[in-house]
Protein backbone atom coordinates (compact mmCIF):
# COMPACT_ATOMS: atom_id res chain seq x y z
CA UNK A 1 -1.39 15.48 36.39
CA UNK A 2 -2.70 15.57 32.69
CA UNK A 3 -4.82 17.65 31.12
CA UNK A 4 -7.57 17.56 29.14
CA UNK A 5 -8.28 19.39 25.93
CA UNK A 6 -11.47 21.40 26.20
CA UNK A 7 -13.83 20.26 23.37
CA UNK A 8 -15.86 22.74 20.97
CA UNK A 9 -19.62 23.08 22.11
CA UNK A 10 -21.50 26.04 21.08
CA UNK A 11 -21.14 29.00 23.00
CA UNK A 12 -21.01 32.90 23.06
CA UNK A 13 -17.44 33.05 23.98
CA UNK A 14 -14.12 31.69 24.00
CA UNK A 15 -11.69 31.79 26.25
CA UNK A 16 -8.00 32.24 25.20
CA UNK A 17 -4.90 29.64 25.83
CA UNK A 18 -1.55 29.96 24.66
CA UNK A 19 -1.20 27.77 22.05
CA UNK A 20 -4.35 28.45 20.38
CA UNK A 21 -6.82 26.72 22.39
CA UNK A 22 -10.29 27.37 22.43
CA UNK A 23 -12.17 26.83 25.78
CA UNK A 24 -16.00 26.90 24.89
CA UNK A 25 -18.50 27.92 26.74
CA UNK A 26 -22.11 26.71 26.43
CA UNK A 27 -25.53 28.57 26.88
CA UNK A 28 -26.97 25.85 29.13
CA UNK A 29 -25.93 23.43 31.20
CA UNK A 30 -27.29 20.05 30.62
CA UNK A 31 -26.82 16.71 32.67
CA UNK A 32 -23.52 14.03 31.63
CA UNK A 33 -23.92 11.78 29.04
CA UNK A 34 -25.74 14.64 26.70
CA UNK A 35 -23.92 15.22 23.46
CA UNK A 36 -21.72 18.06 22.93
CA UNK A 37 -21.75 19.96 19.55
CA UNK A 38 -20.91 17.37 17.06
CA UNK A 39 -22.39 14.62 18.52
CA UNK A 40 -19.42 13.65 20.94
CA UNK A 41 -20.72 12.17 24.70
CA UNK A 42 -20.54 14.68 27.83
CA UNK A 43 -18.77 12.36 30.77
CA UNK A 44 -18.38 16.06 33.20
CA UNK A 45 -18.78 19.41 33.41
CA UNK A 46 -16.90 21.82 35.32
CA UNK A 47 -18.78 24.66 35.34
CA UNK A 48 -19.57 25.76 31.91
CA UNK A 49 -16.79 23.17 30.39
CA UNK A 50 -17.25 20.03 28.81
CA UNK A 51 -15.68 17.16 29.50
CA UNK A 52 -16.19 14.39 26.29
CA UNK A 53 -15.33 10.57 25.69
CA UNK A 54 -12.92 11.89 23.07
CA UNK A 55 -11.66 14.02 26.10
CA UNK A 56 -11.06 10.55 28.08
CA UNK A 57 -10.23 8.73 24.78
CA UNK A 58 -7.44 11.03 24.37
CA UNK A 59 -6.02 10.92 27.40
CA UNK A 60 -6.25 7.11 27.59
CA UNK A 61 -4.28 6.96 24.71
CA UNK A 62 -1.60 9.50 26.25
CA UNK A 63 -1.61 7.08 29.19
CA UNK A 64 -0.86 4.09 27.48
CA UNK A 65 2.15 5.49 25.92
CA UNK A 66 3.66 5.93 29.03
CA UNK A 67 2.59 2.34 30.27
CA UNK A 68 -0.17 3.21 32.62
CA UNK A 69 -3.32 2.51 30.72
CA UNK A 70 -6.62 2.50 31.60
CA UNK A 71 -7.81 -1.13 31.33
CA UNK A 72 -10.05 -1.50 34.31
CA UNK A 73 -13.55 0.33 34.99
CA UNK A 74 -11.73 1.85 38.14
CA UNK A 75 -8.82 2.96 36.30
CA UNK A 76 -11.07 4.79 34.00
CA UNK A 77 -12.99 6.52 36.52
CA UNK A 78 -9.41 7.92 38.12
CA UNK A 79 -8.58 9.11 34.89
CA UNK A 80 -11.62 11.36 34.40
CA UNK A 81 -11.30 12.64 37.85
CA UNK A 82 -7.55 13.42 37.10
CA UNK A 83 -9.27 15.12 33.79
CA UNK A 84 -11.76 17.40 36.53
CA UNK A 85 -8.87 18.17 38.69
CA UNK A 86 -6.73 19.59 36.27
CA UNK A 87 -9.79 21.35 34.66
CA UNK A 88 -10.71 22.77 37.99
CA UNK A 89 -6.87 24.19 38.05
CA UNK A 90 -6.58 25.39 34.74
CA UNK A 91 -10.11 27.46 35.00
CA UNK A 92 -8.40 28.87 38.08
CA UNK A 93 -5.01 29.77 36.60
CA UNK A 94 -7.23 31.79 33.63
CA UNK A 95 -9.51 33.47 35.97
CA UNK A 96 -6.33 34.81 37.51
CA UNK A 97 -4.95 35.54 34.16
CA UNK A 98 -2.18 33.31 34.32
CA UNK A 99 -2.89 32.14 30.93
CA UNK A 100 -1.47 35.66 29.49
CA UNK A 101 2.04 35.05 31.89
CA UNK A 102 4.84 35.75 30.01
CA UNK A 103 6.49 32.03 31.37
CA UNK A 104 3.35 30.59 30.39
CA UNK A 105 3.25 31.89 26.97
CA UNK A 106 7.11 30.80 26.50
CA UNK A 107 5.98 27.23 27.65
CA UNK A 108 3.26 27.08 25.01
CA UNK A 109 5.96 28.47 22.25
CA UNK A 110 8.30 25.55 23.20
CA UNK A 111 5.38 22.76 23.21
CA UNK A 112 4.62 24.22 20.04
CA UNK A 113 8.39 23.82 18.87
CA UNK A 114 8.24 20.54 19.74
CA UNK A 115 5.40 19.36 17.91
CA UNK A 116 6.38 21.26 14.83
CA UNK A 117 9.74 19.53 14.81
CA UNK A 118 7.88 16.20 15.44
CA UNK A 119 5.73 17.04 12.36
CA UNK A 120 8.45 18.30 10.56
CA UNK A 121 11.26 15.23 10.80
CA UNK A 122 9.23 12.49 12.54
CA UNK A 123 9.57 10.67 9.13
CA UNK A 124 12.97 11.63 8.30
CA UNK A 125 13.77 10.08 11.79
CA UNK A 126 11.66 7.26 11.52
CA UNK A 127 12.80 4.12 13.27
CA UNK A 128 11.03 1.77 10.68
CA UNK A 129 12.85 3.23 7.79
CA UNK A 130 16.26 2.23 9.15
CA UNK A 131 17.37 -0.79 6.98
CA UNK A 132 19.64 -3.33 7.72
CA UNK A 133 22.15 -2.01 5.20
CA UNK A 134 22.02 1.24 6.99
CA UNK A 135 23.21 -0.27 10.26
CA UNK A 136 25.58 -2.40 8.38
CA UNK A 137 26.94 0.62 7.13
CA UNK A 138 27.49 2.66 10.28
CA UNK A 139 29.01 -0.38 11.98
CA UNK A 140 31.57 -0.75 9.03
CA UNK A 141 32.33 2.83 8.70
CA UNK A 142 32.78 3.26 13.02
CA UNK A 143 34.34 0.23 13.50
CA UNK A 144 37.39 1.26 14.88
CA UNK A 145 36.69 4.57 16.29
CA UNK A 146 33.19 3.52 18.38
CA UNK A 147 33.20 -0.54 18.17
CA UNK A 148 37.01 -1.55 18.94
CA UNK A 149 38.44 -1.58 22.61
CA UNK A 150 41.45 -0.58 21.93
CA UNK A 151 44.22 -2.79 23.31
CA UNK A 152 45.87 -2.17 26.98
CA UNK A 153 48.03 -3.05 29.53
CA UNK A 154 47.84 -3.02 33.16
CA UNK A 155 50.73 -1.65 34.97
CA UNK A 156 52.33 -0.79 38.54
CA UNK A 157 53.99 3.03 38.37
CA UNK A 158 57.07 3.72 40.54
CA UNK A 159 57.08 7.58 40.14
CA UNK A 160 60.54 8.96 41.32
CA UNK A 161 61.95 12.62 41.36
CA UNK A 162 65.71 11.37 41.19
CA UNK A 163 66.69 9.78 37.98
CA UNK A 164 69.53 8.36 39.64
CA UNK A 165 67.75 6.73 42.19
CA UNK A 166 65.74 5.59 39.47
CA UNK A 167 68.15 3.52 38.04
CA UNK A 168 69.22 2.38 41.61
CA UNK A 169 66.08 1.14 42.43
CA UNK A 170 65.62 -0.08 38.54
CA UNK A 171 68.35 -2.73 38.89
CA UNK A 172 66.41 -4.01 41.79
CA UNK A 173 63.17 -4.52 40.41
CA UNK A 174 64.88 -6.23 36.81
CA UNK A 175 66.15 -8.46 39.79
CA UNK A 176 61.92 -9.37 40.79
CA UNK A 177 60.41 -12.92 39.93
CA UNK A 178 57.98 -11.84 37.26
CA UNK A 179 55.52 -13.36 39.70
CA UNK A 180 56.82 -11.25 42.86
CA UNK A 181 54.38 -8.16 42.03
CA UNK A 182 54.49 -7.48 45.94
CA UNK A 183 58.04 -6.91 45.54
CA UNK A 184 57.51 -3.73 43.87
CA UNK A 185 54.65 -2.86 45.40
CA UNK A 186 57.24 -2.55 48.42
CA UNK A 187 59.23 -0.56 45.57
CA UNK A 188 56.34 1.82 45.60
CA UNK A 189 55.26 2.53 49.06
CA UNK A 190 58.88 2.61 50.26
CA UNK A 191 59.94 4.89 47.70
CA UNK A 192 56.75 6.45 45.66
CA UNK A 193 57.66 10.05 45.20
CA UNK A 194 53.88 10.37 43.94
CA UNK A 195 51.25 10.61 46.64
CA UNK A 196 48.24 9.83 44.41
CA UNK A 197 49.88 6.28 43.45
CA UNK A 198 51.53 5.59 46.64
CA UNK A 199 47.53 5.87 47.28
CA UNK A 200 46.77 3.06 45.17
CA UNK A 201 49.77 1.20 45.91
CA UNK A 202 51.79 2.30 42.32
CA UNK A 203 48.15 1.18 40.10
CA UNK A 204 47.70 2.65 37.00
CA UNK A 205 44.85 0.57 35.98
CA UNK A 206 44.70 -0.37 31.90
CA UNK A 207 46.53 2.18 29.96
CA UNK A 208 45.95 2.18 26.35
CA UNK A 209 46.52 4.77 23.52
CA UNK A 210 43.42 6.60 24.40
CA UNK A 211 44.37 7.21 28.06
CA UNK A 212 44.88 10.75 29.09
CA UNK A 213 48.58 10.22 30.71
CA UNK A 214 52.13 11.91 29.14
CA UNK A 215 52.91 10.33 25.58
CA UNK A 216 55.60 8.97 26.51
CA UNK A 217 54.11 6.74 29.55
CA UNK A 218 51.72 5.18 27.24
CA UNK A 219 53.94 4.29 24.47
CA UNK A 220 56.70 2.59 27.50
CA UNK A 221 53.16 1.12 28.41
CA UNK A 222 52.27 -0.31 25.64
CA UNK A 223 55.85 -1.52 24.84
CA UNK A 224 55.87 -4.31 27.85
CA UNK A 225 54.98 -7.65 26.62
CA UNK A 226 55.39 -10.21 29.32
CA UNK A 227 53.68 -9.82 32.98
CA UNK A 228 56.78 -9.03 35.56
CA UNK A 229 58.51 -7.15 32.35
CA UNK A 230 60.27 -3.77 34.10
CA UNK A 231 60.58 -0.21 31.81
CA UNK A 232 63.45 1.55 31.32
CA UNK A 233 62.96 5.03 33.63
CA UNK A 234 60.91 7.14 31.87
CA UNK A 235 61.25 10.38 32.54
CA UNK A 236 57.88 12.86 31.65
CA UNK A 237 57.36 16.70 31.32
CA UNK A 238 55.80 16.87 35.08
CA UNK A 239 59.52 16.45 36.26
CA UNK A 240 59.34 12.52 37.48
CA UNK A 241 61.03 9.53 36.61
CA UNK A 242 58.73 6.51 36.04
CA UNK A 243 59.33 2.41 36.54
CA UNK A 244 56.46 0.37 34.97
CA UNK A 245 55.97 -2.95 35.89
CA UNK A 246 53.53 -4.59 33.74
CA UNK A 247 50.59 -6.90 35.44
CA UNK A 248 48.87 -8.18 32.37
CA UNK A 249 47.59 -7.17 29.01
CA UNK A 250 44.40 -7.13 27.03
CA UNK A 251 43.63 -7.65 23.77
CA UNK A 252 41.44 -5.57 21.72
CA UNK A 253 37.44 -5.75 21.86
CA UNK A 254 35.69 -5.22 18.50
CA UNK A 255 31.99 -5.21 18.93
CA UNK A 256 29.96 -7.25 16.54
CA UNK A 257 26.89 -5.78 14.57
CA UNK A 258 24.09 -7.73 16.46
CA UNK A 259 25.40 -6.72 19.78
CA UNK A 260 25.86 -3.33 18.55
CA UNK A 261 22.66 -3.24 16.42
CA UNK A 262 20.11 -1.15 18.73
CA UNK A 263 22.79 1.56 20.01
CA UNK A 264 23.59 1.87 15.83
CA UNK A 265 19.45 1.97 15.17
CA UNK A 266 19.45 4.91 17.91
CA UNK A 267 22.66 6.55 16.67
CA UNK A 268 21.19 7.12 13.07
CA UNK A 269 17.63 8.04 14.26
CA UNK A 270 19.31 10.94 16.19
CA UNK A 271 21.27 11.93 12.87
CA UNK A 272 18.49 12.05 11.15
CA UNK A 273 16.54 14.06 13.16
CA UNK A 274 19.38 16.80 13.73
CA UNK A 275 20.02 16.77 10.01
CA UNK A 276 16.04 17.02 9.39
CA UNK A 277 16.06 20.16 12.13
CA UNK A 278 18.73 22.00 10.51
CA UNK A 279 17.58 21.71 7.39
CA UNK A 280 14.28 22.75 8.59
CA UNK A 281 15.74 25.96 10.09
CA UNK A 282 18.04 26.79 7.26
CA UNK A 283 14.87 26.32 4.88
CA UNK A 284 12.93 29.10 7.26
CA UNK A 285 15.94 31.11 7.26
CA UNK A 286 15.52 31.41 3.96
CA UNK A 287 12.15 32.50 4.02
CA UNK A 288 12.03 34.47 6.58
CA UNK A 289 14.86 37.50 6.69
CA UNK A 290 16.73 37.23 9.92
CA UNK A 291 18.90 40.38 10.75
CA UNK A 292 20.92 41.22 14.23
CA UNK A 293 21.27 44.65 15.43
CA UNK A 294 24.73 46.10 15.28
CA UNK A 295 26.83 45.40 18.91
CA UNK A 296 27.21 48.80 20.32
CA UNK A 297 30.36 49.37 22.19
């Protein structure tokens, strides 16, 4: 539910909101469509508070930015109601002095974090001043490590304990058509000494020099060139003996500029905006002297 922001009309008294928000009181209450203090058109009151076109205008606008505009007479007129509900709630939360609640308070100090950073950086961050030659840039200089697929290689893993059974069974799979990939599949669930890829029938999926398997897996891996091509055993730290039979491989994927162009425009706006907010706080840490107690023991 959104709220509306309580306009100035002349009164005796304020109220206090966290945040600094004045909610005005007026010495009489006179009928909708009178003009508040500054000339500004009453659409409510609730109670003593006035409710203003800019009031409405204001949270029209809010709407719209999240795609739910006003654009109908009807839609209007559930907009100010939403306005009277939440006014009716927040006089309710003050009267119980919820305003003053230390959660409340923190809530306010955050929203007003937020809007100083956005005052702060929102140009530093600015989409619009992203040029082409920035994104050109970026792509150039993170072209291998965040627009290249590296290249990889499906394989089949027959993961022994024995090394001598290894080479046993070794023999017999160099002995496979390179199109027989059932064949040692059989290899696997006959003799798998892993349960996890007796599981998946001895698939390791693509492997490639990024994968998180023992080095030397991913460089016999990456050695096989030809679909049906068998490893040597490999044996690896966790105490098994491996047989890879490669499926296929894939070549690797760079990603050109225009399809990477809007992740690249995001990428740099989020830079920015960190490198705007630390700046920020290093500048107030400068002006402000920030000291931490001594850790007792």
């Amino acid at each position: 539910m959104v709220g509306a922001c309580r306009s100035p009309v002349k009164t005796p008294a304020d109220h206090h909101i966290p945040g600094g928000l004045g909610v005005s009181r007026p010495h009489a209450v006179q009928g909708a469509g009178a003009a508040a203090s500054g000339g500004d058109t009453v659409v409510a009151w609730v109670g003593e508070i006035a409710l203003t076109e800019e009031d409405l205008a204001r949270q029209a606008a809010r709407a719209h930015r999240v795609g739910v505009a006003p654009t109908t007479p009807a839609a209007r007129q559930t907009l100010l109601q939403n306005l009277v509900r939440f006014e009716l709630l927040a006089q309710e939360a003050d009267r119980r002095g919820l305003m003053q609640d230390p959660e409340v308070l923190h809530v306010a100090r955050q929203q007003a974090v937020a809007k100083l950073i956005q005052d702060e950086v929102g140009r530093a961050s600015d989409p619009a001043r992203i040029t082409d030659a920035d994104v050109q840039r970026f792509h150039d200089e993170k072209l291998e490590h965040m627009f290249t697929r590296p290249a990889a290689v499906r394989v089949i893993d027959l993961a022994l304990r024995d090394e001598r059974e290894a080479r046993r069974l070794w023999a017999i799979a160099r002995q496979l058509a390179p199109s027989d990939e059932q064949g040692f599949v059989a290899l696997v669930l006959a003799h798998g000494a892993d349960p996890h890829l007796t599981k998946t029938k001895g698939d390791r999926g693509f492997v490639d020099e990024t994968s998180v398997l023992p080095k030397a897996l991913v460089r016999a891996a990456l050695s096989l060139s030809k679909p049906g091509e068998v490893s040597d055993p490999v044996p690896t730290e966790d105490g098994y003996v491996h047989l890879l039979r490669l499926q296929a491989r894939r070549a690797p994927v760079v990603q050109g500029l225009r399809e990477a162009e809007p992740a690249i425009r995001q990428q740099i706006e989020r830079e920015r905006r960190d490198r705007a907010i630390e700046a920020l706080v290093e500048r107030l840490g400068t002006m402000n002297k920030v000291r931490f107690a001594a850790k007792r023991d």
